[in-house]
C-alpha atoms as a PDB file:
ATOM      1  CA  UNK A   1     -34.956-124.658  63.311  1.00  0.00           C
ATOM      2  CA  UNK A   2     -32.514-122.658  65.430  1.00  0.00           C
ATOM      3  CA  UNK A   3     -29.751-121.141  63.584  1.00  0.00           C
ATOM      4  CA  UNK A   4     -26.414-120.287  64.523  1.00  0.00           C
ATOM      5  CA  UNK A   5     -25.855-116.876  62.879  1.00  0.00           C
ATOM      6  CA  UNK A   6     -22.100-114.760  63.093  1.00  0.00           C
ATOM      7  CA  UNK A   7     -22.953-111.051  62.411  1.00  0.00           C
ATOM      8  CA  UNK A   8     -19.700-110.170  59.457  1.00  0.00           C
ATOM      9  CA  UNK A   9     -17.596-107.640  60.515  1.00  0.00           C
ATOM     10  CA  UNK A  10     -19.131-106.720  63.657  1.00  0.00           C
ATOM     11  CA  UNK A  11     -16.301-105.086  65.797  1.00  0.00           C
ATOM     12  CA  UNK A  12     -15.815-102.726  62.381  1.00  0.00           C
ATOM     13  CA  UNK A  13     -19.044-102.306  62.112  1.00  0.00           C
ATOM     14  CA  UNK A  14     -19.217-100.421  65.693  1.00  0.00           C
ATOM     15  CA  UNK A  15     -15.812 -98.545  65.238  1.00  0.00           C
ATOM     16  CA  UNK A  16     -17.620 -97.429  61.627  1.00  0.00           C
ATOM     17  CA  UNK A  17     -20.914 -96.140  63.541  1.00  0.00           C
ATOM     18  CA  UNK A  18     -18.931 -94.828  66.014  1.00  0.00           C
ATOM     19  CA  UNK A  19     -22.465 -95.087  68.212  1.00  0.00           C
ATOM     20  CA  UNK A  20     -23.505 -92.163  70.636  1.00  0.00           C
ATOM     21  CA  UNK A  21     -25.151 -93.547  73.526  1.00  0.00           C
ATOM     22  CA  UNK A  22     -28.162 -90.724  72.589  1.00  0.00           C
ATOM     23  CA  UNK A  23     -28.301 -91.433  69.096  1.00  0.00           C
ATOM     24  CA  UNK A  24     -31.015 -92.871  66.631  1.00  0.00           C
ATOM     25  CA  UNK A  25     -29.763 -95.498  64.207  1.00  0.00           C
ATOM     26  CA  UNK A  26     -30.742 -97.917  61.658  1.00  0.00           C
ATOM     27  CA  UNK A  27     -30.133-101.820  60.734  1.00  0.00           C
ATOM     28  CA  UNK A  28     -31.466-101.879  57.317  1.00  0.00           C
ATOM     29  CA  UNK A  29     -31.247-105.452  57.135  1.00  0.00           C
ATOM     30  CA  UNK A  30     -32.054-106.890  60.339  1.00  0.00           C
ATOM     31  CA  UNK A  31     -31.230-110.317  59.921  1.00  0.00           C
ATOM     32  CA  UNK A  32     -30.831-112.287  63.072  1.00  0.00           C
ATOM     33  CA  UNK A  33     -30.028-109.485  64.685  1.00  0.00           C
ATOM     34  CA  UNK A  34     -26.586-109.788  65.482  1.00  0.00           C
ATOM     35  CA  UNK A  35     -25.435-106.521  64.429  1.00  0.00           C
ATOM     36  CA  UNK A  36     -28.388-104.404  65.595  1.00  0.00           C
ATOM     37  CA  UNK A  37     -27.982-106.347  69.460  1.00  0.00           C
ATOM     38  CA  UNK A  38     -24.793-104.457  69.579  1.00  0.00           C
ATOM     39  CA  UNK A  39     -25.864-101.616  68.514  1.00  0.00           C
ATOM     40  CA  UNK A  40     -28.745-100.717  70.711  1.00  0.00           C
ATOM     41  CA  UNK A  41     -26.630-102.371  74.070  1.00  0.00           C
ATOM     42  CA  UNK A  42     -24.387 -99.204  73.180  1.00  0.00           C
ATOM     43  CA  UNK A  43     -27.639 -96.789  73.386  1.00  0.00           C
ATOM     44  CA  UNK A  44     -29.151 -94.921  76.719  1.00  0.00           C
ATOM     45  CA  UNK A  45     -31.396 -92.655  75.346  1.00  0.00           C
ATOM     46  CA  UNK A  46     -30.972 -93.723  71.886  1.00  0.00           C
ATOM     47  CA  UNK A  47     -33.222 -95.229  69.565  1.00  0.00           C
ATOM     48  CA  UNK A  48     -32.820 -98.351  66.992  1.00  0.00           C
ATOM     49  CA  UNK A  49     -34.854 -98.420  63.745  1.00  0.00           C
ATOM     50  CA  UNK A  50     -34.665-102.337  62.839  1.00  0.00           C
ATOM     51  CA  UNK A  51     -35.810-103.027  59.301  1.00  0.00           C
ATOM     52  CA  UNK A  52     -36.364-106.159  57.374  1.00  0.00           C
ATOM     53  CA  UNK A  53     -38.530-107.608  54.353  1.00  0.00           C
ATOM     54  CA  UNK A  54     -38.326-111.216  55.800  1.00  0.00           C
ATOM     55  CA  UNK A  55     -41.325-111.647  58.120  1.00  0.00           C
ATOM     56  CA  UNK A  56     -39.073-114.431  60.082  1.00  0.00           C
ATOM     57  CA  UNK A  57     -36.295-112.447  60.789  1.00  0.00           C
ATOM     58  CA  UNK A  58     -38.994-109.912  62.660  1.00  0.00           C
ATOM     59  CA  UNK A  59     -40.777-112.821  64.271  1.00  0.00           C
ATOM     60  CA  UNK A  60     -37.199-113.543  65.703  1.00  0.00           C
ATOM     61  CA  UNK A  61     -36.262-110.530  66.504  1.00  0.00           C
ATOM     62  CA  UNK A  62     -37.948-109.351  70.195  1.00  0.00           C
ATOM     63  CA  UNK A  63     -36.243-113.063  71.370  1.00  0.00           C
ATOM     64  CA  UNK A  64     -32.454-111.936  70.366  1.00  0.00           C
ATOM     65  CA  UNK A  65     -33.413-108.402  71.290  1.00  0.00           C
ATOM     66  CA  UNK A  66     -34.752-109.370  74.905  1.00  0.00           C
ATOM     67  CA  UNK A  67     -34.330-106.550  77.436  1.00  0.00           C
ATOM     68  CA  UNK A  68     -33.816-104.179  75.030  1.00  0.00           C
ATOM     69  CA  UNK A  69     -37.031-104.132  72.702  1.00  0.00           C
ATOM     70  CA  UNK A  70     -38.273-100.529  74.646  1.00  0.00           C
ATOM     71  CA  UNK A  71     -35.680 -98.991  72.677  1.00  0.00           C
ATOM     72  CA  UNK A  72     -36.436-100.715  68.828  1.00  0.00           C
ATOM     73  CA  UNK A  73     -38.568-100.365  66.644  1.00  0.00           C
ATOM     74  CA  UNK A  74     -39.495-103.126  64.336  1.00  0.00           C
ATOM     75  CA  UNK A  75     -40.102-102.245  60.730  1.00  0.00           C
ATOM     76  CA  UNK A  76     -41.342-104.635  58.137  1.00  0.00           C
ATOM     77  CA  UNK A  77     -39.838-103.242  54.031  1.00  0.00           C
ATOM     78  CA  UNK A  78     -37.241-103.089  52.341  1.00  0.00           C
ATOM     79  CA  UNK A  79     -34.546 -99.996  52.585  1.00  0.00           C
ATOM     80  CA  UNK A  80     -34.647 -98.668  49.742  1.00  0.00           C
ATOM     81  CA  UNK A  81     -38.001 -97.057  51.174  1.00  0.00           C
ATOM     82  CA  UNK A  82     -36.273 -95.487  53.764  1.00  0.00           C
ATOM     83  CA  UNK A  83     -37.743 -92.123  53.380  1.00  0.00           C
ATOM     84  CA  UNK A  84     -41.430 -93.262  53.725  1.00  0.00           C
ATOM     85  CA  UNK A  85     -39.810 -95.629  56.740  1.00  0.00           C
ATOM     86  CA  UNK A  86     -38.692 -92.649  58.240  1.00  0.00           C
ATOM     87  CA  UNK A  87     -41.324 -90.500  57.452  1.00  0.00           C
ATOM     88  CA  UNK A  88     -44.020 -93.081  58.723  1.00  0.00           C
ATOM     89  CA  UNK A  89     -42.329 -93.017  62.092  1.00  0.00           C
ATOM     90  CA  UNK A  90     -41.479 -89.315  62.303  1.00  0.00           C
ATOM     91  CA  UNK A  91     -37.584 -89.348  62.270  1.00  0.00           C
ATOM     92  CA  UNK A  92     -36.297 -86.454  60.349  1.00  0.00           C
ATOM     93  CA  UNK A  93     -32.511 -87.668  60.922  1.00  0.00           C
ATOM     94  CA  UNK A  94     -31.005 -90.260  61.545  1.00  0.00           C
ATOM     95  CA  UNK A  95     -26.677 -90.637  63.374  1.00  0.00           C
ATOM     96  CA  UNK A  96     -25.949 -94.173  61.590  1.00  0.00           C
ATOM     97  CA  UNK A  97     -26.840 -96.614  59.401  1.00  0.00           C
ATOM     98  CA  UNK A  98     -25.994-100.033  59.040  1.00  0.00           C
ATOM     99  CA  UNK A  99     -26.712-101.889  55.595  1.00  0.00           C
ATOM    100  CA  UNK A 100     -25.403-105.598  55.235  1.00  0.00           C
ATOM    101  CA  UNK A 101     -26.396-106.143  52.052  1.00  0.00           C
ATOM    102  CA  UNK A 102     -27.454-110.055  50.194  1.00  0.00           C
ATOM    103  CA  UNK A 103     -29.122-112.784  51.567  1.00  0.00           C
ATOM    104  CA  UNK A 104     -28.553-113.557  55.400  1.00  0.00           C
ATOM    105  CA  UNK A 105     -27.120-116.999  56.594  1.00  0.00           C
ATOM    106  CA  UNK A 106     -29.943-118.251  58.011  1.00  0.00           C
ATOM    107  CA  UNK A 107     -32.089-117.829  54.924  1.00  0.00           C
ATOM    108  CA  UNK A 108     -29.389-119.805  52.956  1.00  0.00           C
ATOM    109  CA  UNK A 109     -29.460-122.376  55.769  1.00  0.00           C
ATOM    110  CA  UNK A 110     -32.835-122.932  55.127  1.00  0.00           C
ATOM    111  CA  UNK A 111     -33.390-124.840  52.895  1.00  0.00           C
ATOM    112  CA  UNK A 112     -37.113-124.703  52.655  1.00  0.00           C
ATOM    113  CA  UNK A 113     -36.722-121.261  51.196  1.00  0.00           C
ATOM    114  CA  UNK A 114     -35.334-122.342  48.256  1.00  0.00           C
ATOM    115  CA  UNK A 115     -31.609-120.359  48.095  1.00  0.00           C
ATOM    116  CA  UNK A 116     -29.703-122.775  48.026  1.00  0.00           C
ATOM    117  CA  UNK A 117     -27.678-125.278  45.606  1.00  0.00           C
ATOM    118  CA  UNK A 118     -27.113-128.352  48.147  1.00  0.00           C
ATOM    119  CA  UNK A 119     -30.643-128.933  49.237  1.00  0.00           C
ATOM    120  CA  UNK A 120     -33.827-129.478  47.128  1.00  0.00           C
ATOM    121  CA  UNK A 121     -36.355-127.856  47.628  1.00  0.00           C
ATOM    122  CA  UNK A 122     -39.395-125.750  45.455  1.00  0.00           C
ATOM    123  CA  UNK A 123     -37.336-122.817  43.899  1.00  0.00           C
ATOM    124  CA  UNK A 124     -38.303-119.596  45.601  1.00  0.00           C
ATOM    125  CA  UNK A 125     -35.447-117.619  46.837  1.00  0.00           C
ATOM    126  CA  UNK A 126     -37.449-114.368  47.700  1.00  0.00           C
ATOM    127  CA  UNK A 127     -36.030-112.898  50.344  1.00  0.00           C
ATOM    128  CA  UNK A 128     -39.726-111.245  51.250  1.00  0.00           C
ATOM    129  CA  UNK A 129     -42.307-114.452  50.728  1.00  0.00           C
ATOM    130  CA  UNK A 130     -45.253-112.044  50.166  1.00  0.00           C
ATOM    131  CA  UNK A 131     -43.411-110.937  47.030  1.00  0.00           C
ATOM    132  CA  UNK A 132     -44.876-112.289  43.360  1.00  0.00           C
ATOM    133  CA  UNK A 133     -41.818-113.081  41.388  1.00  0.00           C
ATOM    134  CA  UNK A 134     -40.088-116.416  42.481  1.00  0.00           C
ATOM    135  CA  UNK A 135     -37.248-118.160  41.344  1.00  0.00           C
ATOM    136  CA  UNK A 136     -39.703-120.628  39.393  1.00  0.00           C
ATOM    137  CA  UNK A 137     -41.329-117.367  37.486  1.00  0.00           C
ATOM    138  CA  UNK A 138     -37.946-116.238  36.495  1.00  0.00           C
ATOM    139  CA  UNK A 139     -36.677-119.843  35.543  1.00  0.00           C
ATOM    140  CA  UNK A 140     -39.782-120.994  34.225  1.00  0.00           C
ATOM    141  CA  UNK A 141     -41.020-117.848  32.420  1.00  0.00           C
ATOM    142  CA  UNK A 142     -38.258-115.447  31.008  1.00  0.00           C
ATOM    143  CA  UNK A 143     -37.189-115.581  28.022  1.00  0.00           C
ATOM    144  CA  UNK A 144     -33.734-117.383  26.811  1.00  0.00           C
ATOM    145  CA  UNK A 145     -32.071-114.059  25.995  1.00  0.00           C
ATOM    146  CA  UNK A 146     -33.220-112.528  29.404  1.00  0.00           C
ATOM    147  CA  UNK A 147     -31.730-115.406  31.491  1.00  0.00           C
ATOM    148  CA  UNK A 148     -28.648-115.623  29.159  1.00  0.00           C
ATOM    149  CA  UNK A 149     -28.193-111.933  30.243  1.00  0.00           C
ATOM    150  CA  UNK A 150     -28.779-111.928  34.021  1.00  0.00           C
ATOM    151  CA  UNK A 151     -26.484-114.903  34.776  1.00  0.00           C
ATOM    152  CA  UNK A 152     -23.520-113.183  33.053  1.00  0.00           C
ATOM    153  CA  UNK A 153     -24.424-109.845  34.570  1.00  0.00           C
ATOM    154  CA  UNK A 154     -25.553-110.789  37.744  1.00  0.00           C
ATOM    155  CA  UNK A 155     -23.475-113.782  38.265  1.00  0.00           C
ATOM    156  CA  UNK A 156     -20.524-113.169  36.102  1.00  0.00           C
ATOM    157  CA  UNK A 157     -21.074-116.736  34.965  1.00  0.00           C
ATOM    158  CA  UNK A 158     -18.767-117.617  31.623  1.00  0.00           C
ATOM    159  CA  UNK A 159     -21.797-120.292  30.248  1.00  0.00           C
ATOM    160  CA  UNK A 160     -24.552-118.202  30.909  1.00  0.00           C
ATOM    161  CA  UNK A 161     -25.391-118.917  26.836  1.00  0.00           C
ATOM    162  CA  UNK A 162     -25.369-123.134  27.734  1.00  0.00           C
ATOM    163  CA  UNK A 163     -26.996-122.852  30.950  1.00  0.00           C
ATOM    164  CA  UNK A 164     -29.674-120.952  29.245  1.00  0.00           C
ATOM    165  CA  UNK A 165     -29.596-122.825  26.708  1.00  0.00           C
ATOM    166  CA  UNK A 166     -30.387-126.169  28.854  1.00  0.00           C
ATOM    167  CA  UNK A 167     -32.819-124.702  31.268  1.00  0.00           C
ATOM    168  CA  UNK A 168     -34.749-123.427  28.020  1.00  0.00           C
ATOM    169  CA  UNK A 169     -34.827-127.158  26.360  1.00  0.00           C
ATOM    170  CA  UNK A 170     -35.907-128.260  29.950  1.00  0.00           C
ATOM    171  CA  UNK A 171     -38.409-126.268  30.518  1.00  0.00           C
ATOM    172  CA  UNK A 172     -40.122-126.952  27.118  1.00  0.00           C
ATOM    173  CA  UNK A 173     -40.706-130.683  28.283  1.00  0.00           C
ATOM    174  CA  UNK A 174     -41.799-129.770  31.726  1.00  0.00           C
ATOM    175  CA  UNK A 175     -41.445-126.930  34.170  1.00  0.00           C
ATOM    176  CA  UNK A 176     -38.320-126.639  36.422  1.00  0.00           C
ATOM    177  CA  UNK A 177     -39.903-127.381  39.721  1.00  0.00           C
ATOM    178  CA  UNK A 178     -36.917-127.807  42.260  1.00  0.00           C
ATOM    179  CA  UNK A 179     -33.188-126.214  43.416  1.00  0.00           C
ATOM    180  CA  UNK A 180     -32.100-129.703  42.919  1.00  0.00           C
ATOM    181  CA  UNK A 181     -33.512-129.715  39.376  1.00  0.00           C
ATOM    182  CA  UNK A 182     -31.884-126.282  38.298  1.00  0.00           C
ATOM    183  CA  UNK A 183     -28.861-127.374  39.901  1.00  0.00           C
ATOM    184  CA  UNK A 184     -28.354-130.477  38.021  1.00  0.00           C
ATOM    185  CA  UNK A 185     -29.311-128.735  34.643  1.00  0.00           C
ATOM    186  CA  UNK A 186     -26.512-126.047  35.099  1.00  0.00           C
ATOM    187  CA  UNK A 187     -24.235-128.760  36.448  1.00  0.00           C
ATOM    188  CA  UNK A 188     -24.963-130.468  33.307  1.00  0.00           C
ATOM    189  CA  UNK A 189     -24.642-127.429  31.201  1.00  0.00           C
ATOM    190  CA  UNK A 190     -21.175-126.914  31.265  1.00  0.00           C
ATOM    191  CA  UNK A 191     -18.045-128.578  30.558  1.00  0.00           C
ATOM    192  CA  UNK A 192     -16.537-130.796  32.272  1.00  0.00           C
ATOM    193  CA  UNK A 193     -13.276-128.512  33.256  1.00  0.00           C
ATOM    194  CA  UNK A 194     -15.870-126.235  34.695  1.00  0.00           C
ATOM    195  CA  UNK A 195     -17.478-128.951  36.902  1.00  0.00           C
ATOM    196  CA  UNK A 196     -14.072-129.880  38.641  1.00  0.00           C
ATOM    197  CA  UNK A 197     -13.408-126.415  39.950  1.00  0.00           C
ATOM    198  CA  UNK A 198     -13.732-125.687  43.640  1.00  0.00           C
ATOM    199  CA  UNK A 199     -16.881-123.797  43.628  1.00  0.00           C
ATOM    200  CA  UNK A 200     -20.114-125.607  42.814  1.00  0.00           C
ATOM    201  CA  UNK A 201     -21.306-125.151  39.473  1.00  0.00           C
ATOM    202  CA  UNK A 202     -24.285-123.892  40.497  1.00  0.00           C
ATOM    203  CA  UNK A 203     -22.851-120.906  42.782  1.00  0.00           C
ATOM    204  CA  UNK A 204     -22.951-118.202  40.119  1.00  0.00           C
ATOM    205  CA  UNK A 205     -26.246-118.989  38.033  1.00  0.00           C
ATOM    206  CA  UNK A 206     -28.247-119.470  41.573  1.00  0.00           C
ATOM    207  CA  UNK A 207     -26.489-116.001  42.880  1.00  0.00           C
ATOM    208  CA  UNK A 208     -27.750-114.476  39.360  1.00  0.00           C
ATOM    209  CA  UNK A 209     -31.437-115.223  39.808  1.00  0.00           C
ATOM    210  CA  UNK A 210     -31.486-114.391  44.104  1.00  0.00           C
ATOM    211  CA  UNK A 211     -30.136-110.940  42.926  1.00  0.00           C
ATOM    212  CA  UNK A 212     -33.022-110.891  39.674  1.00  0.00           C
ATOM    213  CA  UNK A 213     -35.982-112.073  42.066  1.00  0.00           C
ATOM    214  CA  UNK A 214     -35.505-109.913  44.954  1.00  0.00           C
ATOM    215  CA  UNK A 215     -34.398-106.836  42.698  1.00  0.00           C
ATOM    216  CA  UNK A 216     -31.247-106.562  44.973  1.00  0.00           C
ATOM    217  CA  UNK A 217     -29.031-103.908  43.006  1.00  0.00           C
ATOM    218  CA  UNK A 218     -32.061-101.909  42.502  1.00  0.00           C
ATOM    219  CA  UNK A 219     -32.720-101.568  46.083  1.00  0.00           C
ATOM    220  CA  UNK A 220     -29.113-100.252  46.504  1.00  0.00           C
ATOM    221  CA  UNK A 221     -29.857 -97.540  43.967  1.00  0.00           C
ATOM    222  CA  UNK A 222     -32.761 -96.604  45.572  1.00  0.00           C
ATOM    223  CA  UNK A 223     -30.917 -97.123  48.762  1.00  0.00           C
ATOM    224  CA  UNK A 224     -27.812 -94.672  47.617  1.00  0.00           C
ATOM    225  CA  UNK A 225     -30.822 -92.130  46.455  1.00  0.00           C
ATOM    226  CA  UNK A 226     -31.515 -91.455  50.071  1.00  0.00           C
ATOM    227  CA  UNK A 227     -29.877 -92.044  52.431  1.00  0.00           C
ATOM    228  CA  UNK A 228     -27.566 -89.167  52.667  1.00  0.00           C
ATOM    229  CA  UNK A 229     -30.187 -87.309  53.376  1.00  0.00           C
ATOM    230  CA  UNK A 230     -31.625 -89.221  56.332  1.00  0.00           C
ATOM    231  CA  UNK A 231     -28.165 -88.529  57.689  1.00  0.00           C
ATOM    232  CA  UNK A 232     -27.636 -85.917  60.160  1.00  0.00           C
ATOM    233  CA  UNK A 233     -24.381 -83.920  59.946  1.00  0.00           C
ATOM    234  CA  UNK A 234     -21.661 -86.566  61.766  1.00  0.00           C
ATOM    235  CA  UNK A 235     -24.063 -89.358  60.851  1.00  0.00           C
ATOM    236  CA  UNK A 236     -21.970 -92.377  59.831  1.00  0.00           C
ATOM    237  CA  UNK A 237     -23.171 -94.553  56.923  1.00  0.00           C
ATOM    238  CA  UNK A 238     -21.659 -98.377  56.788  1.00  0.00           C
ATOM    239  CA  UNK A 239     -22.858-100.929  54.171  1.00  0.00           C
ATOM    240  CA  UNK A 240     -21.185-104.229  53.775  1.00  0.00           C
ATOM    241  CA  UNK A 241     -21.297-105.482  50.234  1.00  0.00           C
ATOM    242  CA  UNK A 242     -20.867-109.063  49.290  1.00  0.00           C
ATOM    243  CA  UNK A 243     -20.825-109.329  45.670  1.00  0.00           C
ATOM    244  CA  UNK A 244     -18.947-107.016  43.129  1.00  0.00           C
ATOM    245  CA  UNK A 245     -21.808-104.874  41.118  1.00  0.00           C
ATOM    246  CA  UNK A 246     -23.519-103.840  44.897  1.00  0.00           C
ATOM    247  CA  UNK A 247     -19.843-102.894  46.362  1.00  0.00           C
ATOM    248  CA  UNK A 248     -19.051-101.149  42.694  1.00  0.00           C
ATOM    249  CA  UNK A 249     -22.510 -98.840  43.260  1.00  0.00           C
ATOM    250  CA  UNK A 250     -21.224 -98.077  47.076  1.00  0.00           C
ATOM    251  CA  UNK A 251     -18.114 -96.942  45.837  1.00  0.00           C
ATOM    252  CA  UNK A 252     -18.802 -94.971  43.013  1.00  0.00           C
ATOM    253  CA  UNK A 253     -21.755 -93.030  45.434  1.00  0.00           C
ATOM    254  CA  UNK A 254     -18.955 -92.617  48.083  1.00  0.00           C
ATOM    255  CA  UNK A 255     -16.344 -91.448  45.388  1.00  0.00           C
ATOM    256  CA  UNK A 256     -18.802 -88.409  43.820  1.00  0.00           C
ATOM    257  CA  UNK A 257     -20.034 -87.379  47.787  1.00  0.00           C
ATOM    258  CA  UNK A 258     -16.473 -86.776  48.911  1.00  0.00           C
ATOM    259  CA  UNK A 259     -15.255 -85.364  45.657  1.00  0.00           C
ATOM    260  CA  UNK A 260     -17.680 -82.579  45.278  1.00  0.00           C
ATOM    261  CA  UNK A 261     -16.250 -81.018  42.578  1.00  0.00           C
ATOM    262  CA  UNK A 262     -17.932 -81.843  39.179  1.00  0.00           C
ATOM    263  CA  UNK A 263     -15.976 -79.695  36.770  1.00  0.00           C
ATOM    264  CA  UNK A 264     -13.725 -80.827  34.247  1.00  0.00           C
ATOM    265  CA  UNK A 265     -10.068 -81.832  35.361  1.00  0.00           C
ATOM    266  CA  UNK A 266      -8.861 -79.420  33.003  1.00  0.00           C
ATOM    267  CA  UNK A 267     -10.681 -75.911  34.518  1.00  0.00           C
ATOM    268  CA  UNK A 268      -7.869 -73.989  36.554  1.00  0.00           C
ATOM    269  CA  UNK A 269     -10.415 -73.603  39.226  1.00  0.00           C
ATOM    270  CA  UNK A 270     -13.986 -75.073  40.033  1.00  0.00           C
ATOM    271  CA  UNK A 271     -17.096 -72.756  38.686  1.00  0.00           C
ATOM    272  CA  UNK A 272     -19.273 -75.447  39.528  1.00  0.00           C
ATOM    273  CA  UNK A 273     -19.302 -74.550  43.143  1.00  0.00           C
ATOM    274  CA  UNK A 274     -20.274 -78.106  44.754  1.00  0.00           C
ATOM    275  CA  UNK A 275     -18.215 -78.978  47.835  1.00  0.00           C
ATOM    276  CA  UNK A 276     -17.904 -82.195  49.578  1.00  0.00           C
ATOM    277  CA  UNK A 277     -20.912 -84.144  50.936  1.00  0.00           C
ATOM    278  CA  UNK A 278     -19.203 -86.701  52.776  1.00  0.00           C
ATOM    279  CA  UNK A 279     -15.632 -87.715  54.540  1.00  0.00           C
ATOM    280  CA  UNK A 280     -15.070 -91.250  53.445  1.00  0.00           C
ATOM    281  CA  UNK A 281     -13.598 -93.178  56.743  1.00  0.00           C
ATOM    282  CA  UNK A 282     -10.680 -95.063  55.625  1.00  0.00           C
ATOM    283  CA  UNK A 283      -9.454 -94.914  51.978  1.00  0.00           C
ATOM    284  CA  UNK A 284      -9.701 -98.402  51.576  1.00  0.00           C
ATOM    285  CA  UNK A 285     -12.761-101.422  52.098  1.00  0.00           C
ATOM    286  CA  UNK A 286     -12.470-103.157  55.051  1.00  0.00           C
ATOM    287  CA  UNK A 287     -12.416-106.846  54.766  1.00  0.00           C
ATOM    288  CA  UNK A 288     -12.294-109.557  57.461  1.00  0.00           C
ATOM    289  CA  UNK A 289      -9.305-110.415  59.200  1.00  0.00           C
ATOM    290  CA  UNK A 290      -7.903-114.247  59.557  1.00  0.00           C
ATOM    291  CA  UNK A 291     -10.000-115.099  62.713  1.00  0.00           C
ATOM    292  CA  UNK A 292     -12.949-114.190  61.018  1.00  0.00           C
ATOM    293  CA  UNK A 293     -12.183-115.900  58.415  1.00  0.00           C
ATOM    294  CA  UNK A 294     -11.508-118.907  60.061  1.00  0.00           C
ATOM    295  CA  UNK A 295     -14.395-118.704  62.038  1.00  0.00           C
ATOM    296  CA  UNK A 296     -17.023-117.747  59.451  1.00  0.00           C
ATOM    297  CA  UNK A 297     -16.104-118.659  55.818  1.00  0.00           C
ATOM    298  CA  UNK A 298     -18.933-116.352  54.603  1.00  0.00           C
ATOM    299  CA  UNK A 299     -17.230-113.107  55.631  1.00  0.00           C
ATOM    300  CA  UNK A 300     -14.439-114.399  52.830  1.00  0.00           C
ATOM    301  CA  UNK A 301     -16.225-111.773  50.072  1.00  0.00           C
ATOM    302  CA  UNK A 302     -17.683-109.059  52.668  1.00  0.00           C
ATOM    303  CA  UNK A 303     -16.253-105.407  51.585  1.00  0.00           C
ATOM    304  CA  UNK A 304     -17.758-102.854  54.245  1.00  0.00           C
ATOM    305  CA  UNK A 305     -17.173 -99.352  53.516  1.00  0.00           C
ATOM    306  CA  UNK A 306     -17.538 -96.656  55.975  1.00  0.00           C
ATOM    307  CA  UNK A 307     -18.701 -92.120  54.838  1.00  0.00           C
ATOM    308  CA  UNK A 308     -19.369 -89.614  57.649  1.00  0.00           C
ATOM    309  CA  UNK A 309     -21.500 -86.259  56.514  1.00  0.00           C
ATOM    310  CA  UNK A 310     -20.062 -83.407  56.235  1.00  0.00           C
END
């Protein structure tokens, strides 16, 4: 299948890295490589780490990256091992990172892989298809309570206790084999006010379990663990969040690196004698502007947000 792929927020992206020809970066999330093609066409004597834990999008990768693959490495995991990444290739710093975080466009256009709402197809959604847990497991084989509680948390979804509910009867007749399946039982779920809106009724539940089977706000803690460190002083770090519990992690990590300070409000002066880790680069996310938007819907929710070590 050939995909037509629109890296989100890419001119921001590049203004965020603010890229030194000499440098040694990282794409955490490789993709399709839209992002990390403009990243190393701004090297010389730089370096690009390129990491992924979809086999395809590395398969794809030396194709998009033609002409410049001497200067890339290729890195199967996921980034929130980026110290053993690192470690394993014998980079001790790194000048920029790039992190676009949730599932990539392609993967949702394929159906085959199980993501998404409007095709059938087995339910998988794992985002590395080595992994164990799959959509099915989760929907198949946790408990009422447990999927009651990741839809609301993970999805923010008001009928996470009918949707439950439903799969729960379902599965007790049969397992819960397909997308279409799940999709028709959540449909069916909730009311009918809820069915009329402009979103599909599935959007929410099938975001929930994507973020449960691939352990996606995990990963960002683990991500947020490290990766100041990897930074060398200058180093920029950009992550572009897409749903509201990832971009609330990003911006309470930012928030405590460029405060510093952990004593009370109240002390007349700071004993605690931490200083600022990071310069936060802009005070606000940046969001896409209305050609983007026109152009690719799916940048509509993209936040990116943009720290520089001190």
């Amino acid at each position: 299948m050939e995909y037509t792929h629109k890296p989100v927020l890419l001119a921001e992206c590049l203004e965020g890295l603010n890229i030194r020809p000499d440098g040694v970066y990282v794409d955490g999330t490789l993709g399709r490589a839209g992002h990390s093609l403009e990243i190393v066409r701004r090297l010389a004597a730089g370096r690009l780490i390129a990491i992924d834990r979809d086999q395809a999008a590395l398969d794809s990768a030396p194709a998009r990256l033609e002409g410049y693959m001497d200067k890339v490495a290729l890195v199967r995991g996921n980034f929130g091992d980026l110290p053993r990444i690192l470690a394993n290739l014998d980079v001790g710093g790194v000048d920029g990172m790039l992190f676009d975080l949730g599932v990539s466009s392609p993967q949702l256009d394929d159906g085959s892989r199980g993501f998404s709402y409007l095709q059938d197809a087995p339910l998988d959604m794992r985002m590395d298809q080595s992994a164990p847990l799959t959509a099915r497991d989760v929907v198949n084989g946790w408990s009422r309570e447990e999927l009651k509680r990741i839809l609301w948390q993970y999805g923010e979804e008001r009928y996470s206790g009918p949707i439950a509910a439903a799969i729960a009867r379902a599965r007790e007749q049969a397992p819960i084999e397909t997308t279409g399946q799940l999709a028709e039982l959540i449909r069916s779920a909730m009311p009918a006010k809820a069915r009329r809106e402009k979103q599909h009724p599935a959007k929410r539940s099938f975001q929930a379990i994507r973020i449960a089977v691939n352990d996606e706000l995990g990963e960002v803690e683990r991500l947020l663990g490290s990766a100041l460190e990897a930074l060398n002083p200058g180093g920029r770090l950009a992550i572009i969040s897409f749903h509201s519990l990832e971009d609330r992690l990003v911006k309470t990590a930012y928030g405590e690196w460029a405060k510093g300070c952990t004593c009370p409000p109240d002390f007349p002066v700071c004993v605690c004698g931490k200083t600022p880790k990071v310069r936060l680069v802009g005070k606000r996310p940046i969001t896409a502007g209305e050609q983007e938007l026109a152009d690719n819907p799916r940048s509509r929710s993209a936040k990116l947000r943009v720290a520089e070590k001190l």
